[in-house]
C-alpha atoms as a PDB file:
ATOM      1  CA  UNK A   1     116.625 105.811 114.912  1.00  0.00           C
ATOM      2  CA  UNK A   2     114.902 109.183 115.835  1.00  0.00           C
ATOM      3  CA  UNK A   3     111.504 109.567 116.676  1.00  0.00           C
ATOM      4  CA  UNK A   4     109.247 111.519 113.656  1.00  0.00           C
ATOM      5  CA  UNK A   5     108.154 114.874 113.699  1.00  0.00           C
ATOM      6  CA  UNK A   6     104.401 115.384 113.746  1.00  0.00           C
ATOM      7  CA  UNK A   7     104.150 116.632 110.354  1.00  0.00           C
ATOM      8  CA  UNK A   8     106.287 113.738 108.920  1.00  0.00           C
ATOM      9  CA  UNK A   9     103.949 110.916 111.526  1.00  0.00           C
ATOM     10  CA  UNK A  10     101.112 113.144 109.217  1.00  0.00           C
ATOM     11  CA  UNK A  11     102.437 112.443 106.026  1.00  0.00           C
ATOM     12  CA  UNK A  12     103.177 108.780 106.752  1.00  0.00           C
ATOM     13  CA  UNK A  13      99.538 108.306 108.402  1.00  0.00           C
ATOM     14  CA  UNK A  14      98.306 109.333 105.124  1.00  0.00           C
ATOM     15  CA  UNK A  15     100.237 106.441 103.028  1.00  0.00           C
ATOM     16  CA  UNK A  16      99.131 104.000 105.842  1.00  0.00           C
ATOM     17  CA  UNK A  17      95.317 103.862 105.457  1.00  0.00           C
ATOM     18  CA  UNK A  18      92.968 102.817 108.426  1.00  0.00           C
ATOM     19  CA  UNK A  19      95.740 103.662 111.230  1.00  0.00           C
ATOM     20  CA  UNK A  20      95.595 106.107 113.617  1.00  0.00           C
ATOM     21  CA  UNK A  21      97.515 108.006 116.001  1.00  0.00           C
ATOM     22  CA  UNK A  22      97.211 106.908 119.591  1.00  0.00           C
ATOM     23  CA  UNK A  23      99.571 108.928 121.933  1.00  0.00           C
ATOM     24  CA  UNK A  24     102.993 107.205 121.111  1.00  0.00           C
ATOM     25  CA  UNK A  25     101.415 104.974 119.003  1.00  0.00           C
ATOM     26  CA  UNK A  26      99.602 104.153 116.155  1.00  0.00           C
ATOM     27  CA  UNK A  27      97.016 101.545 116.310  1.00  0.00           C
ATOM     28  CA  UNK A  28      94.266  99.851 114.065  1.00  0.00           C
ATOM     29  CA  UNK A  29      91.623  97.631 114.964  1.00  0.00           C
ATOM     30  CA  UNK A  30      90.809  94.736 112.566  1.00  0.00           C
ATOM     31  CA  UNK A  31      87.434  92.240 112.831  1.00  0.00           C
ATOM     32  CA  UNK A  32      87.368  89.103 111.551  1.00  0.00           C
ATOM     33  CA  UNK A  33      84.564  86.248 111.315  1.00  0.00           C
ATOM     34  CA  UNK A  34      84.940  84.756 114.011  1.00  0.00           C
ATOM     35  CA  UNK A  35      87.637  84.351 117.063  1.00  0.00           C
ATOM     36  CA  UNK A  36      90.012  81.452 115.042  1.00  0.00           C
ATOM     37  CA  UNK A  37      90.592  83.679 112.343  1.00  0.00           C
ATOM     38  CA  UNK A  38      91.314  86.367 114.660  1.00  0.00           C
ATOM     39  CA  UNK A  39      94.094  84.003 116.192  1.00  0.00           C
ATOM     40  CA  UNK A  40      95.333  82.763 112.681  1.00  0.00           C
ATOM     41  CA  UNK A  41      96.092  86.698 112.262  1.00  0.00           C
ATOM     42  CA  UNK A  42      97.945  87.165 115.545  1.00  0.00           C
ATOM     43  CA  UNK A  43      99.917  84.263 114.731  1.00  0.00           C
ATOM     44  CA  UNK A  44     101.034  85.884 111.101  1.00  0.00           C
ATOM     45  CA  UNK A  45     101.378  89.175 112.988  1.00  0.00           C
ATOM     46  CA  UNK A  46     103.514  87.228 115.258  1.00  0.00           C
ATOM     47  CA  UNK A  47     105.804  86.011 112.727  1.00  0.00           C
ATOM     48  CA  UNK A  48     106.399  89.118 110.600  1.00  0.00           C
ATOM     49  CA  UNK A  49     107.025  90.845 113.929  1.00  0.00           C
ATOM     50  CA  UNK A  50     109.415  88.645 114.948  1.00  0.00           C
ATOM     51  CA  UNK A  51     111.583  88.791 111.281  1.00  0.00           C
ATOM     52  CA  UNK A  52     111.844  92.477 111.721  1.00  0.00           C
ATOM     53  CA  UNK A  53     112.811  92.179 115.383  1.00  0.00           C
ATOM     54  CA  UNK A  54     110.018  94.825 116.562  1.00  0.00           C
ATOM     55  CA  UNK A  55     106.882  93.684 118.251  1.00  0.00           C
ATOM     56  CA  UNK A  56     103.454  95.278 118.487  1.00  0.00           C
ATOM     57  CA  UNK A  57     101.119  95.136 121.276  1.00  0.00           C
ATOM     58  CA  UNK A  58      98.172  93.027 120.645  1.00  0.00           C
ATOM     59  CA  UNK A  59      94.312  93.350 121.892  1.00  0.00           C
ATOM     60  CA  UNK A  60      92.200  90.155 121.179  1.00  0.00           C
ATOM     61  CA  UNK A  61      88.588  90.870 121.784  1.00  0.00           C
ATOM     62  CA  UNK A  62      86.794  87.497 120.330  1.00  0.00           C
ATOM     63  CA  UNK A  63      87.340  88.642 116.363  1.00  0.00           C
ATOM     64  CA  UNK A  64      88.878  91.895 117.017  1.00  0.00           C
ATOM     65  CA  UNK A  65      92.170  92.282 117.461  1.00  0.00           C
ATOM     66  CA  UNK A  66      93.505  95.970 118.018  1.00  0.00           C
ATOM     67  CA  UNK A  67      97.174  96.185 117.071  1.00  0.00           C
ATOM     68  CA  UNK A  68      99.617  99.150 118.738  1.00  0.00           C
ATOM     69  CA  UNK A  69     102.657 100.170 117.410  1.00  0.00           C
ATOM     70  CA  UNK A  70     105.995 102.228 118.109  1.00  0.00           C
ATOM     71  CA  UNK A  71     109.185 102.371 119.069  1.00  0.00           C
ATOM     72  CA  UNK A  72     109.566 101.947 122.776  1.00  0.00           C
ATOM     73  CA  UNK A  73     113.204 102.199 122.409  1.00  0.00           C
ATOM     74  CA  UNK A  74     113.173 105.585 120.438  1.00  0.00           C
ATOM     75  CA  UNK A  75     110.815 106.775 122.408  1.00  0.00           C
ATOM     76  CA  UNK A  76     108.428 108.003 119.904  1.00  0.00           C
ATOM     77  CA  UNK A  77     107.132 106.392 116.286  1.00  0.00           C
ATOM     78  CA  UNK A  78     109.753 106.108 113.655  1.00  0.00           C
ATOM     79  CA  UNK A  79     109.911 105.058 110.037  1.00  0.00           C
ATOM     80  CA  UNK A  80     110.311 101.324 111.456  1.00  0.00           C
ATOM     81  CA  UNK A  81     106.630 101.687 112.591  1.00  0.00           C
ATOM     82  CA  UNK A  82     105.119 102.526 109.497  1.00  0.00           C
ATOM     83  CA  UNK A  83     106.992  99.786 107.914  1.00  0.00           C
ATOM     84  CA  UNK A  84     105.366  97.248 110.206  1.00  0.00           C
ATOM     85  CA  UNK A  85     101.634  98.375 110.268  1.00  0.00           C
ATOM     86  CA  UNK A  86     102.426  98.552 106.097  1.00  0.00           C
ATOM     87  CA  UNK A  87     103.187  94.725 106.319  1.00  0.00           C
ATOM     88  CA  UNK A  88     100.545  94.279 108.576  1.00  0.00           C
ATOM     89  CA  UNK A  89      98.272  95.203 106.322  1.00  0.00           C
ATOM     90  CA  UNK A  90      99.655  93.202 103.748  1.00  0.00           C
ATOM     91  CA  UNK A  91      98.655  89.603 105.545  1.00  0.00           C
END
């Protein structure tokens, strides 16, 4: 898979609300009640990473927990990335 373009990483930012670009990455921070809830999410994220065999790094800070995205093997963010932050969000 080939890294994106910037205007197509544009366009797909825009269907993937509350990400961001971070250098190679995208990333989004979410905040949760308290720092077990924060781990019940990094343990869902966990799982849907591993069924699409592509892994995000993870930040725990008490209930935050930034998540960074992209495809270290492409070099770049690719449509694989969006995909994941999209099911992300859907936990």
């Amino acid at each position: 898979m080939s890294p994106l373009a910037d205007a197509q990483v544009t366009a797909e930012l825009a269907q993937t609300p509350g990400w961001k670009r971070a250098g190679k990455a995208i990333e989004r921070t979410y905040r949760f009640p308290d720092f077990k809830a924060a781990m019940v999410f990094i343990n869902w994220v966990a799982a849907l990473a591993e069924r699409a065999n592509h892994h995000p790094d993870m930040t725990i800070r008490y209930n935050e927990v930034t998540v960074s995205v992209w495809t270290h093997s492409d070099g770049g963010l690719t449509t694989k990335d969006f995909a994941l932050a999209r099911g992300i969000d859907a936990l």
